[in-house]
Protein backbone atom coordinates (compact mmCIF):
# COMPACT_ATOMS: atom_id res chain seq x y z
CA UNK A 1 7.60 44.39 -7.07
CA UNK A 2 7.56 41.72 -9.75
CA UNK A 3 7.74 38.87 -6.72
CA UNK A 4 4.07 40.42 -5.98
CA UNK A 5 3.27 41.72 -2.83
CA UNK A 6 2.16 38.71 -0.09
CA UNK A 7 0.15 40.35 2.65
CA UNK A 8 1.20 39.83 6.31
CA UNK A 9 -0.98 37.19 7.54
CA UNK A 10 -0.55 38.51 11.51
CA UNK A 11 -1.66 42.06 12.37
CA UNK A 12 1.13 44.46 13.17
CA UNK A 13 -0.29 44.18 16.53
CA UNK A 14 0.45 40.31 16.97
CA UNK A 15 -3.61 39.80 16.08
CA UNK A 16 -4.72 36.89 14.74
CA UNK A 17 -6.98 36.30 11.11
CA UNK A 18 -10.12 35.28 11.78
CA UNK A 19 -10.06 31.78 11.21
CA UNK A 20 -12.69 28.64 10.12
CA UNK A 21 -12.02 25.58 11.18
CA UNK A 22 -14.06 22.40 9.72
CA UNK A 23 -13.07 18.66 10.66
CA UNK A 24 -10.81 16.75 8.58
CA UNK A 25 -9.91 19.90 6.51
CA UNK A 26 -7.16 22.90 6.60
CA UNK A 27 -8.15 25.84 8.71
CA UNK A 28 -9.61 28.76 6.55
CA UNK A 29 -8.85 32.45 6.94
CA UNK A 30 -12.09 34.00 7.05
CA UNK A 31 -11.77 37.20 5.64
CA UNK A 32 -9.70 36.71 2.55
CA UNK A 33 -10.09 34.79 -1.14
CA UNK A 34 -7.42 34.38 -3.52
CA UNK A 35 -8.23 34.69 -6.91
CA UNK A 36 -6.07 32.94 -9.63
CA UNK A 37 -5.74 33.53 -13.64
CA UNK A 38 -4.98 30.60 -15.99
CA UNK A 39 -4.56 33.11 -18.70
CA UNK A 40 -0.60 33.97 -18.89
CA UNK A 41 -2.03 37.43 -20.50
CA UNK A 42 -4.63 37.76 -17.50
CA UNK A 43 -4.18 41.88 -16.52
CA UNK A 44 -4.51 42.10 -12.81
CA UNK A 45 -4.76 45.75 -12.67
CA UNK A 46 -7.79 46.12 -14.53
CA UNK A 47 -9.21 43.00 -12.57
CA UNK A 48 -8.67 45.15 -9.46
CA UNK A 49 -9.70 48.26 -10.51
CA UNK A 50 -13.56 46.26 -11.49
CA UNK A 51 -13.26 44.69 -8.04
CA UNK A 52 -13.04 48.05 -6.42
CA UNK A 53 -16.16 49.52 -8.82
CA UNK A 54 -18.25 46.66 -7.80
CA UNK A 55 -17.24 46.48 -4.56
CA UNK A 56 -16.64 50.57 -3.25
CA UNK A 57 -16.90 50.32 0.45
CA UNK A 58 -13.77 49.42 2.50
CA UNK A 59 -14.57 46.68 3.84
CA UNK A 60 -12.90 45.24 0.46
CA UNK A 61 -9.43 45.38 -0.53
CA UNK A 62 -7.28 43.98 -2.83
CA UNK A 63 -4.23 43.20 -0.30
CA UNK A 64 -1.77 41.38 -2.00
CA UNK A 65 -0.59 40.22 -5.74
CA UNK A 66 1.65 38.06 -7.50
CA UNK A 67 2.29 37.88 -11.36
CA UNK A 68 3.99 35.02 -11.19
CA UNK A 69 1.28 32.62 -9.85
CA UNK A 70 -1.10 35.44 -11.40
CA UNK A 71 -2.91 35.57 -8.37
CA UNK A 72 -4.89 38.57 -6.29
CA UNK A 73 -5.51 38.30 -2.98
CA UNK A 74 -8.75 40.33 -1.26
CA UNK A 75 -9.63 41.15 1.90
CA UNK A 76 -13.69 40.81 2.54
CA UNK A 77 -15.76 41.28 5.55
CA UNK A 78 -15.96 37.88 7.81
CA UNK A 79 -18.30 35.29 6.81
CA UNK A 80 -19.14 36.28 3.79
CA UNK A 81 -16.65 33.92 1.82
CA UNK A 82 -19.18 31.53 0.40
CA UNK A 83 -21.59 34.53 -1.38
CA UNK A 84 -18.65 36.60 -3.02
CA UNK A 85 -16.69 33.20 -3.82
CA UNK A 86 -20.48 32.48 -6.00
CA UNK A 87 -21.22 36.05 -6.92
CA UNK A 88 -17.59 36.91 -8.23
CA UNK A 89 -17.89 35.50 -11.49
CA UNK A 90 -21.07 36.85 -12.77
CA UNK A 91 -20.25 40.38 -12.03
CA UNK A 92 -16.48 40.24 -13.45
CA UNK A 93 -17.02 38.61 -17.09
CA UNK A 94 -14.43 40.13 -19.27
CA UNK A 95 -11.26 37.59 -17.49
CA UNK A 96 -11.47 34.11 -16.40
CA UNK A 97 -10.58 33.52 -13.59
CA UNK A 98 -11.24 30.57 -10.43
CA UNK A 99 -11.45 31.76 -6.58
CA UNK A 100 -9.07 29.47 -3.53
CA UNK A 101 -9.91 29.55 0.07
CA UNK A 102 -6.55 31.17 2.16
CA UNK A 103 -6.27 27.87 3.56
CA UNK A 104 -3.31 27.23 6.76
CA UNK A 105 -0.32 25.08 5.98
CA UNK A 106 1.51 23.58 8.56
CA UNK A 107 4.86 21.94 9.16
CA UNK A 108 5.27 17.77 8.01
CA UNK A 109 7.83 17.77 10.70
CA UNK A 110 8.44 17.73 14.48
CA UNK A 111 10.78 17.38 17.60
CA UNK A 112 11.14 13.94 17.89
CA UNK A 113 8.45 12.07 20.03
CA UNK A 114 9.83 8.35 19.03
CA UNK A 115 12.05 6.31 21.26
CA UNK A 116 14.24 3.83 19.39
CA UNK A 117 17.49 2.75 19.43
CA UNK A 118 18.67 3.99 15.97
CA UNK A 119 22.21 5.70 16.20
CA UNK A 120 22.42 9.29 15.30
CA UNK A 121 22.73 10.01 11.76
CA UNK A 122 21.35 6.23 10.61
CA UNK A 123 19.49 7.61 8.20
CA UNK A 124 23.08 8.61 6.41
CA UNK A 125 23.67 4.82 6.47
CA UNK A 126 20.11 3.48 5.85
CA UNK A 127 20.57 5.62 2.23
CA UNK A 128 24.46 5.64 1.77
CA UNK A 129 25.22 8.80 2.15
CA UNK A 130 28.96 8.80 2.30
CA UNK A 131 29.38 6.06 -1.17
CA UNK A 132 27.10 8.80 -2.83
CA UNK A 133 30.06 11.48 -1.95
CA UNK A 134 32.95 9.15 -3.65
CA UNK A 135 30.99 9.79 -6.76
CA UNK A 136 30.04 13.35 -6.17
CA UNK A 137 29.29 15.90 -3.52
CA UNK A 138 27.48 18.16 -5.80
CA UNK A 139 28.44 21.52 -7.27
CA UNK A 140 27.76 25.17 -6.62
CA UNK A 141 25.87 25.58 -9.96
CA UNK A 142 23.41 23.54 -8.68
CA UNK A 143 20.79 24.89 -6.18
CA UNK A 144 17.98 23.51 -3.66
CA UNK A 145 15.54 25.82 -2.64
CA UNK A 146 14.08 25.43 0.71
CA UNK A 147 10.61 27.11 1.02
CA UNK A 148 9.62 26.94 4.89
CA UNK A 149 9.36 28.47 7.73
CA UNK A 150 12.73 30.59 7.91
CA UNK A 151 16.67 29.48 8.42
CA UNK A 152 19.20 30.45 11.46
CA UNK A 153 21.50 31.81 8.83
CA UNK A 154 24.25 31.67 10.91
CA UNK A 155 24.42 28.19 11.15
CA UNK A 156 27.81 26.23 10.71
CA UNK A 157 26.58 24.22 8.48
CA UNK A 158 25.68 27.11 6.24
CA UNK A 159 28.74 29.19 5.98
CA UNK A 160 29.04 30.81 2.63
CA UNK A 161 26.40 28.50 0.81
CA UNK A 162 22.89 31.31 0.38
CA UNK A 163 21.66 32.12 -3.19
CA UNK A 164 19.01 35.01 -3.45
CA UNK A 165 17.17 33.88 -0.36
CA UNK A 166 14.04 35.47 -0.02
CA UNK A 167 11.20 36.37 2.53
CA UNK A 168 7.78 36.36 0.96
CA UNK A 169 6.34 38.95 3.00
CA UNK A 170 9.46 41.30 3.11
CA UNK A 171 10.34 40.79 -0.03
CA UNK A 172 13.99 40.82 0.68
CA UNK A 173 16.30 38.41 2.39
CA UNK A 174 14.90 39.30 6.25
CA UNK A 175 14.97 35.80 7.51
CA UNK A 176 13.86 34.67 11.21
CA UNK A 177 15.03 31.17 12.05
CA UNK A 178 11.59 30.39 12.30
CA UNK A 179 10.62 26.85 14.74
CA UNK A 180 13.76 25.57 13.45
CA UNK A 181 12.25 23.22 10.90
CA UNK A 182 13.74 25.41 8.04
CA UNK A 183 16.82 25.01 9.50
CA UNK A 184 16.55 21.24 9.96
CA UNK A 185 15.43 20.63 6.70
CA UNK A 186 18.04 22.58 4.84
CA UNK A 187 20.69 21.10 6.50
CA UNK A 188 19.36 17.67 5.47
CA UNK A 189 19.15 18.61 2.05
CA UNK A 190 22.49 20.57 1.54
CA UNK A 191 24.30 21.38 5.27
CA UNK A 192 28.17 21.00 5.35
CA UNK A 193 29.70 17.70 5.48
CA UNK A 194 31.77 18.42 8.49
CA UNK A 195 28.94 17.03 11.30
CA UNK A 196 29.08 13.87 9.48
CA UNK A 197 30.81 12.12 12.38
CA UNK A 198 28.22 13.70 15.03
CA UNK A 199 25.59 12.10 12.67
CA UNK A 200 24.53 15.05 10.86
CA UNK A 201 25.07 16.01 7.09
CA UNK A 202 23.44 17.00 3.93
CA UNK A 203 23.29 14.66 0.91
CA UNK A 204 24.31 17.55 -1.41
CA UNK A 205 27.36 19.29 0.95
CA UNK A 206 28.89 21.38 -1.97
CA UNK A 207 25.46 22.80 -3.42
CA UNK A 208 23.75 26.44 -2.60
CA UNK A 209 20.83 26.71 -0.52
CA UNK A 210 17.92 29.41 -1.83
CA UNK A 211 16.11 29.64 1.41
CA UNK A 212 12.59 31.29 1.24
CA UNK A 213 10.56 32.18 4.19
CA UNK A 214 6.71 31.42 3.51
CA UNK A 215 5.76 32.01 7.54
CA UNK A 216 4.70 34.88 8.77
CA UNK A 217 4.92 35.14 12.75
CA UNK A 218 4.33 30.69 12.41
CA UNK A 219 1.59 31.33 10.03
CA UNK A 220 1.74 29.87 6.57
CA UNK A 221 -1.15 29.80 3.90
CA UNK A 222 -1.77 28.63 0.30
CA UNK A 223 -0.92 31.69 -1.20
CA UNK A 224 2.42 32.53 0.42
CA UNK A 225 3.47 29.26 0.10
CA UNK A 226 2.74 28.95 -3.93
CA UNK A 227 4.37 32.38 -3.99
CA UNK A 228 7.27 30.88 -2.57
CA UNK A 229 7.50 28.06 -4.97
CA UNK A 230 6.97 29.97 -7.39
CA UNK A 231 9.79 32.55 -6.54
CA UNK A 232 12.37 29.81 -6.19
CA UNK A 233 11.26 28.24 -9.70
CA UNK A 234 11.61 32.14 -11.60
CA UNK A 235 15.00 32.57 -9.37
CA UNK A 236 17.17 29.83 -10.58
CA UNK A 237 16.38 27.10 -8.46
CA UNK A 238 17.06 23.63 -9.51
CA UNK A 239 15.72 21.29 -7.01
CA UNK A 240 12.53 22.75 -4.67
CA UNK A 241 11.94 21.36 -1.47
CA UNK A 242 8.15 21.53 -0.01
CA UNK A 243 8.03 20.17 3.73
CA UNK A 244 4.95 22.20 3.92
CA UNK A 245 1.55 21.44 3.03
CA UNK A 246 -2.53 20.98 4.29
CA UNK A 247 -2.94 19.01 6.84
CA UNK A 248 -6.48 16.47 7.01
CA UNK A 249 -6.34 15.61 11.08
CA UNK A 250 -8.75 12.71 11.27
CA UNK A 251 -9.48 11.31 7.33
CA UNK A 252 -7.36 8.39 8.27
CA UNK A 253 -10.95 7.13 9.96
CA UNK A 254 -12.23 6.87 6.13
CA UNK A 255 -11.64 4.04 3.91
CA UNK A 256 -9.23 3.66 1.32
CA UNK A 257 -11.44 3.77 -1.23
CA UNK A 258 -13.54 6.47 0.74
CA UNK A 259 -10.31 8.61 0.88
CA UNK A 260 -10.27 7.86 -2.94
CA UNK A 261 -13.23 9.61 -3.65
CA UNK A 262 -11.83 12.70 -1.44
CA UNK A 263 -8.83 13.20 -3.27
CA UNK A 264 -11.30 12.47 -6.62
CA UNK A 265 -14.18 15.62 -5.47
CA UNK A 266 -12.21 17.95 -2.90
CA UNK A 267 -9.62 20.44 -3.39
CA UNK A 268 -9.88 20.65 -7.21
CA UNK A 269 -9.24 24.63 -7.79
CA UNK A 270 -5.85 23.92 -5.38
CA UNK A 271 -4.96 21.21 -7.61
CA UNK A 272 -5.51 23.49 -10.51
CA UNK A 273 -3.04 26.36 -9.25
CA UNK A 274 -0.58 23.48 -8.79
CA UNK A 275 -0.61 22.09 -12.31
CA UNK A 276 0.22 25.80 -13.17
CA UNK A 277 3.19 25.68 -10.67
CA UNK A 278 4.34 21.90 -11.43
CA UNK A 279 3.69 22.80 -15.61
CA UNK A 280 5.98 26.08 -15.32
CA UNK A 281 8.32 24.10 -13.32
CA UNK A 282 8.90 21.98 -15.79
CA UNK A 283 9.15 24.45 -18.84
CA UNK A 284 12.39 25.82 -16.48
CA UNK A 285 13.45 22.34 -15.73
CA UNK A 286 12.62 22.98 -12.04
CA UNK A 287 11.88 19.44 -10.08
CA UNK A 288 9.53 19.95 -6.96
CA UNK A 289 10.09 17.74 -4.23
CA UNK A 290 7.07 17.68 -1.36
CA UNK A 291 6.54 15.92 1.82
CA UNK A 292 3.65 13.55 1.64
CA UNK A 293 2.69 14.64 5.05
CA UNK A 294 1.78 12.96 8.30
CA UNK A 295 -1.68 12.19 8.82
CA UNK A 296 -1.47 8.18 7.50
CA UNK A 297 -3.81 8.96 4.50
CA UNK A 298 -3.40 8.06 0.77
CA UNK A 299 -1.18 11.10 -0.27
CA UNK A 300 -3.22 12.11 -3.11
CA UNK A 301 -5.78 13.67 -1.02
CA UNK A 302 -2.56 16.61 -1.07
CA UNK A 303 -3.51 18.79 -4.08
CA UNK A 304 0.42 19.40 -4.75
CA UNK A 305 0.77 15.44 -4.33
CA UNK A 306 -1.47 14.55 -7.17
CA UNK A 307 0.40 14.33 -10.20
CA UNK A 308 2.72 11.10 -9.55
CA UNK A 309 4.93 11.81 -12.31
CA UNK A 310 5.65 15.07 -12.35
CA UNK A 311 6.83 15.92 -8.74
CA UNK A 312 8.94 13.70 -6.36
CA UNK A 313 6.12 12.98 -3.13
CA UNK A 314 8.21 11.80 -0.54
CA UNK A 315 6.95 9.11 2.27
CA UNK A 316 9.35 8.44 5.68
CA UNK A 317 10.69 4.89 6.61
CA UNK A 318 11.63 4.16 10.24
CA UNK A 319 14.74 2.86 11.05
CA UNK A 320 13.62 -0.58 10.32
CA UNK A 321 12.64 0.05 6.93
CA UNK A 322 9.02 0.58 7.13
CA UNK A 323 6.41 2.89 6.67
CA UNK A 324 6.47 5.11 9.42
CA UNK A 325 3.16 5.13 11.65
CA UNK A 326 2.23 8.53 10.70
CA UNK A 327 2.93 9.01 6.86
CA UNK A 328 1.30 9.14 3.96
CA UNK A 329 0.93 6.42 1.26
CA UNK A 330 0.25 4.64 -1.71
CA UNK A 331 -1.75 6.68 -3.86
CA UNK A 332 0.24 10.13 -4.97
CA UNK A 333 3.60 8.66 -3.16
CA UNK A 334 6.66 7.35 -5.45
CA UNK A 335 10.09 7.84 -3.47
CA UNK A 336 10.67 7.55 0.11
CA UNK A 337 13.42 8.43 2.64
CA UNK A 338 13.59 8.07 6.18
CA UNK A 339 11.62 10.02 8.41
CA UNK A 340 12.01 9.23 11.53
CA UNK A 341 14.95 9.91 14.61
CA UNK A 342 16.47 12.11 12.52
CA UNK A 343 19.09 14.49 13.27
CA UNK A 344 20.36 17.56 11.58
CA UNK A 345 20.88 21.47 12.32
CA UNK A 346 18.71 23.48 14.94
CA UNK A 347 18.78 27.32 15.81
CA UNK A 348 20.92 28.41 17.05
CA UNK A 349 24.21 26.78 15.48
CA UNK A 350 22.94 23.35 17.49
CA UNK A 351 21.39 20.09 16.05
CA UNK A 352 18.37 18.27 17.16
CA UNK A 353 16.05 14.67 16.21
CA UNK A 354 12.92 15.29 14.25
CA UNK A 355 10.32 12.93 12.53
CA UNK A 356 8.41 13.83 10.02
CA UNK A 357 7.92 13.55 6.16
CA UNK A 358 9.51 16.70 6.21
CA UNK A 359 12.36 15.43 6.80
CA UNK A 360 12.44 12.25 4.09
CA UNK A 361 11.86 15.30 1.80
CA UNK A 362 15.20 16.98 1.89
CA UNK A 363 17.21 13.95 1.88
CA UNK A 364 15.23 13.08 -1.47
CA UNK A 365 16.06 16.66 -2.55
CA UNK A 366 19.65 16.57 -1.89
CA UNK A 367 19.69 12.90 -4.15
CA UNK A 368 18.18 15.00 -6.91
CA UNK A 369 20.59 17.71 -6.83
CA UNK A 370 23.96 15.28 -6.44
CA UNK A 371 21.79 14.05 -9.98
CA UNK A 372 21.81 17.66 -11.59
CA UNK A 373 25.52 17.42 -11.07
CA UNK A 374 25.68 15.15 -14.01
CA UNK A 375 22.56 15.71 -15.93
CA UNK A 376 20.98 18.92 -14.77
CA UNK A 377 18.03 18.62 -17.59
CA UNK A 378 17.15 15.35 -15.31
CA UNK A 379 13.39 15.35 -15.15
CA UNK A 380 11.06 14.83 -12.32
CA UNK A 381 10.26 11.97 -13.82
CA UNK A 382 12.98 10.40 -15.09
CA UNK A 383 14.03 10.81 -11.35
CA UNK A 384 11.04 9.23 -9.62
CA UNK A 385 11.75 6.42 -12.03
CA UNK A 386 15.92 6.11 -11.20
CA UNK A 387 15.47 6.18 -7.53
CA UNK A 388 12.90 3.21 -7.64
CA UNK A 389 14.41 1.23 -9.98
CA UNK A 390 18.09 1.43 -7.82
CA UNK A 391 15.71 1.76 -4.02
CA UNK A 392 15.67 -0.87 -1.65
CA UNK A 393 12.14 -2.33 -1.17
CA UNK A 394 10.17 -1.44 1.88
CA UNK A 395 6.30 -2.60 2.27
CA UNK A 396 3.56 -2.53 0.42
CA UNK A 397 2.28 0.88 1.71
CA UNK A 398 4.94 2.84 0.82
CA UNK A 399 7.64 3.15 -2.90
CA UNK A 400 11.28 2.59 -2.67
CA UNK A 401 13.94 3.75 -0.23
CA UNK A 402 16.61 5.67 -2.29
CA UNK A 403 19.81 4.43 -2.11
CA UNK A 404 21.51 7.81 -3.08
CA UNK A 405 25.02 6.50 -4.23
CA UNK A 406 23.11 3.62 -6.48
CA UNK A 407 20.47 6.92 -7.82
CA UNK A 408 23.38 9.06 -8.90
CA UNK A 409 25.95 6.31 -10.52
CA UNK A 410 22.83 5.00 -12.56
CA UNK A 411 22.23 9.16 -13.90
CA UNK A 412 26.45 9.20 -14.12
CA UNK A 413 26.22 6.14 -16.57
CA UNK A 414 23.19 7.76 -18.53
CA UNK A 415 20.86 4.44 -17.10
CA UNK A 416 17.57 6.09 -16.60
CA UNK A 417 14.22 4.05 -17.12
CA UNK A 418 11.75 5.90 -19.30
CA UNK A 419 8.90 5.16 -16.73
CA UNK A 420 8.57 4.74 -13.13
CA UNK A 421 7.84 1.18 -11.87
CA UNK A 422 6.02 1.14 -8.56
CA UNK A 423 3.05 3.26 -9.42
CA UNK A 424 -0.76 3.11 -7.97
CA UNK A 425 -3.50 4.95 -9.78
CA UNK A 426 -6.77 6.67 -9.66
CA UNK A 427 -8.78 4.35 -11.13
CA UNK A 428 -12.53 3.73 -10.54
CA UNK A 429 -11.81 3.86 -6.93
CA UNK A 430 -9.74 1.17 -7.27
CA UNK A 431 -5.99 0.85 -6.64
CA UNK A 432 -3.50 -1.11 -8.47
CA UNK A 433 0.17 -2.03 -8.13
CA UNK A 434 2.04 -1.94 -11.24
């Protein structure tokens, strides 16, 4: 299929991958590599037919491919990552190519654990929601892709609103509603209008939703989840919302300047498969917004959350307008929405509160495509820089709230800044506010 072939990450059976786990890091599957081609021209099949030569015996397999990231997955016996990851490319010379763990992605949202006494649906105040809509309410040539965990399809707020959704694994439109964070997040990003009242809407009510399923049985890993990017950005996507991503459980016990040198050293051949994604994205005029995630870290240690001009890295605001206690901040962050109490769809056809960055995400996604509405060449950049030139301040940790009606009448009147202005940088370890 020219979508590739993702292999199931759960045995037919319900069995588990065997899995590696190491402190502070994503979980590894243990028995599979990915290897990626920066060549455009890279030939996969001749790759895999020189893996096979090399390696005869079954224990290897190639088990899943995708020309689109140009990637090849293979299966290897257990614990013998580290030898074939150093062994690979001195006994396949004739392609370059650079080898990824199958790291485990998990959700940046939640069922909400925070008591306050924000109304339903503040967070369509807090970022003026409803002034946004007497400007525009988006059209149906413009489309957000949601790549997560699955959709209840036959949500109310979804009626007649799918384009070309997609189920990396299937490779057809099979979607299961998943935990319900799919759900939650597309109906923040583009659900109906008509829950406004009950506190629940999407910024962009009268766009299409592409929803792609990257979770397999609650599983997600780097591979399926560039796949799905990358699916959405060759399928006519606009706007691509990520509320999936690594998790680091415990960094937040490192310095600032220690987590510096993390995002600096670690993670460097993910970071290079997403400069492919974020560099083809922008050759289609794609713009990728991700969740910053929720483990109160400097975002940049997110290999997709690097480049702080070319994709929108969302951070959540309470309800009180500040950085919420879990999210990420300052370096790699440069829009932020809130993130926590928030309410919006939930299998089946009811709503529920969730916090997370995942959810500041979609609302920042929705803002971009109400922009495409008037300027659908808008950039990733030139976005990052209208939302924090029209935000509302929060503190120091944490970029701009968008103030969607403010974002969109700016793009309306052709006033977009040529650079961002709240911007921290990798700099000898050092960070500075500009």
């Amino acid at each position: 299929p020219e979508n590739g072939a993702v292999a199931p990450i759960v045995g037919e059976d319900g069995s588990l991958p065997p899995v590696v786990s190491n402190p502070g890091t994503p979980d590894v599957i243990d028995n599979r590599l990915n290897i990626y081609f920066e060549n455009e021209n890279a030939d996969l099949n001749k790759w895999a037919q020189d893996f096979k030569r090399i390696y005869p015996s079954e224990e290897y397999q190639i088990i899943g491919y995708d020309p689109n990231v140009k990637m090849i997955q293979i299966q290897i016996p257990a614990g013998q990552r580290n030898r074939i990851r150093e062994e690979l490319p001195s006994k396949i010379t004739d392609q370059e190519f650079f080898v990824v763990d199958e790291s485990i992605m998990t959700l940046h949202g939640h069922e909400s654990q925070t008591k306050t006494n924000a109304p339903k649906g503040w967070h369509l105040e807090a970022t003026h929601v409803k002034e946004a809509w007497s400007i525009t309410k988006g059209s149906p040539d413009v489309v957000v892709a949601i790549v997560d965990d699955g959709i209840d399809v036959n949500h109310k707020m979804f009626s007649g609103r799918f384009y070309k959704a997609y189920n990396v694994f299937t490779q057809n439109r099979a979607l299961s509603p998943g935990q319900g964070h799919g759900t939650h997040v597309a109906g923040l990003a583009a659900g109906s209008a008509d829950f406004y009242d009950q506190g629940a809407a999407g910024v962009a009510p009268n766009c299409k939703i592409m929803p792609i399923q990257v979770f397999d049985n609650g599983m997600c890993t780097f591979s399926s989840l560039a796949s799905g990017i990358m699916y959405a950005i060759h399928n006519g996507a606009d706007v691509v919302n990520i509320s999936v991503g690594p998790s680091f459980p415990g960094l937040d016990q490192l310095s600032v300047d220690e987590q510096i040198q993390v995002a600096n050293q670690y993670f460097k051949n993910e970071e290079r498969v997403y400069k492919h994604i974020i560099k083809t994205a922008n050759e289609k005029n794609v713009v990728l917004v991700c969740a910053a995630g929720n483990d109160n870290i400097i975002t940049a240690i997110l290999p997709e959350c690097r480049s702080i001009t070319n994709t929108l890295n969302v951070a959540a605001c309470t309800s009180d307008y500040k950085s919420s206690d879990f999210t990420n901040y300052l370096i790699g962050t440069n829009v932020s929405a809130p993130g926590v109490n928030i309410y919006s769809a939930y299998p089946s056809n009811s709503f529920k509160m969730f916090d997370g960055t995942s959810m500041a995400a979609p609302i920042i996604s929705g803002t971009v495509a109400l922009m495409k509405t008037y300027k659908k060449d808008i950039t990733a950049k030139q976005a990052i820089a209208v939302i924090q030139s029209t935000g509302r301040d929060l503190d120091k940790f944490i970029p701009p709230l968008v103030l969607i009606d403010k974002a969109v009448q700016a793009v309306k009147d052709g006033k977009i800044p040529s650079e961002p202005i709240w911007t921290q940088r990798i700099e000898q370890g050092t960070i500075e506010h500009v």
